[in-house]
Protein backbone atom coordinates (compact mmCIF):
# COMPACT_ATOMS: atom_id res chain seq x y z
CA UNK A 1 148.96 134.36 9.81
CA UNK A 2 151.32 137.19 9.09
CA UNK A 3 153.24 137.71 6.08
CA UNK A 4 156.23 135.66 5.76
CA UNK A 5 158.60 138.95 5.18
CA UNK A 6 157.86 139.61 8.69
CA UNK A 7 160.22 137.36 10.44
CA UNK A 8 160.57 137.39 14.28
CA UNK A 9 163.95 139.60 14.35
CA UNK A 10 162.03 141.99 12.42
CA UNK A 11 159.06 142.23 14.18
CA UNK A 12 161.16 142.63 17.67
CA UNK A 13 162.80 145.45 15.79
CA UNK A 14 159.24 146.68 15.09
CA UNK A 15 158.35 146.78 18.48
CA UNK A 16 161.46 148.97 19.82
CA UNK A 17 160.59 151.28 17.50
CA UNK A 18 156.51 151.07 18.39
CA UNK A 19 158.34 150.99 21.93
CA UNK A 20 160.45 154.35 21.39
CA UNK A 21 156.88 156.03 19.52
CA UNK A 22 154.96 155.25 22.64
CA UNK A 23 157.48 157.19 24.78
CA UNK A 24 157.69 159.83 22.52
CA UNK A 25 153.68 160.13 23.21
CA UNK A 26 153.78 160.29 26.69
CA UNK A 27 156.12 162.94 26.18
CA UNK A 28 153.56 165.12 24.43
CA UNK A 29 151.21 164.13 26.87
CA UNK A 30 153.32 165.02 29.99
CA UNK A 31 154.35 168.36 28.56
CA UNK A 32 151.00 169.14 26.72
CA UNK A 33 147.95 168.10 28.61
CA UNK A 34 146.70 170.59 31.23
CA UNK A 35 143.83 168.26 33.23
CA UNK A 36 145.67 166.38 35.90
CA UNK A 37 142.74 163.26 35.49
CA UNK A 38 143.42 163.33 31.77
CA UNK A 39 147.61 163.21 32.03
CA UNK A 40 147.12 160.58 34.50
CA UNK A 41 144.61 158.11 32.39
CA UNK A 42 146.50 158.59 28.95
CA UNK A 43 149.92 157.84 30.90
CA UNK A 44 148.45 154.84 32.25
CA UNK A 45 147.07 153.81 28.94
CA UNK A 46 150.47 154.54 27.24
CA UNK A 47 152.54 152.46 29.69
CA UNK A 48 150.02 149.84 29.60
CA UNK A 49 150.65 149.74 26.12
CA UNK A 50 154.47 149.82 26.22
CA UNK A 51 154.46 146.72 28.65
CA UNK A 52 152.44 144.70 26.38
CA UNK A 53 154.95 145.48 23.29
CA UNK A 54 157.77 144.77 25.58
CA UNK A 55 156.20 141.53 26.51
CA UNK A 56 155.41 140.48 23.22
CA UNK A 57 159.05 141.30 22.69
CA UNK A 58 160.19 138.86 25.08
CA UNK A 59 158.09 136.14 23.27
CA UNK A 60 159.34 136.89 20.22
CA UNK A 61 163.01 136.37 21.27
CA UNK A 62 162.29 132.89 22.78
CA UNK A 63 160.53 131.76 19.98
CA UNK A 64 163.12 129.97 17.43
CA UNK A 65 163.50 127.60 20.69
CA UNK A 66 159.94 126.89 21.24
CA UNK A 67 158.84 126.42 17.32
CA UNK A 68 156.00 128.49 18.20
CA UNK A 69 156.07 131.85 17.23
CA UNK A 70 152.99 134.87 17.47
CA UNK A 71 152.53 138.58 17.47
CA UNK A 72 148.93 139.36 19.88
CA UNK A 73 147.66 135.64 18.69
CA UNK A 74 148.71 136.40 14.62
CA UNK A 75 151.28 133.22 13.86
CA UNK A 76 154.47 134.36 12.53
CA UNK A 77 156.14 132.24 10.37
CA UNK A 78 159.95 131.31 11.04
CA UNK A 79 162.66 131.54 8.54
CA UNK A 80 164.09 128.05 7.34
CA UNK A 81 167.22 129.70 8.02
CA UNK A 82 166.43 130.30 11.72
CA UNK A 83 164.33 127.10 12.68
CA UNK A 84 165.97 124.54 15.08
CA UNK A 85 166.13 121.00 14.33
CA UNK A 86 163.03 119.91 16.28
CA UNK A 87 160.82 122.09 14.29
CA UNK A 88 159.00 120.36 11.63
């Protein structure tokens, strides 16, 4: 389980920044790398992981709905504050 400090709405503002870093990246990897094989596999491996924060993202924001919140199989805890009535 994750620490409690690390509410949903936090952790989906983690992920746009993990999001924004990943760009930045391919960037450096567009402008930098000579090897056309290379470029290709690292962008590939970059988007990859930009779609899987993105998706885990999505979760995240449906989550206070569902009562069943995680981060890559981690349980996140949700704030009494936030909770809906059918959670227990």
């Amino acid at each position: 389980m994750l620490p409690e400090w690390l509410d949903p709405e936090t952790l989906r503002w983690g992920i746009l920044g993990g999001i924004g870093l990943v760009l930045y990246v391919m960037f450096l990897v567009v402008r930098f790398v000579q090897r056309a094989i290379t470029k290709f596999l690292l962008f590939v491996i970059l988007a990859g992981v930009g779609l899987s924060l993105w998706i885990q993202r999505e979760d995240l924001e449906n989550c206070v709905e569902t009562c069943e919140c995680s981060l890559y199989g981690a349980e996140v805890e949700l704030p009494a504050g936030t909770r809906s009535s059918e959670c227990r």
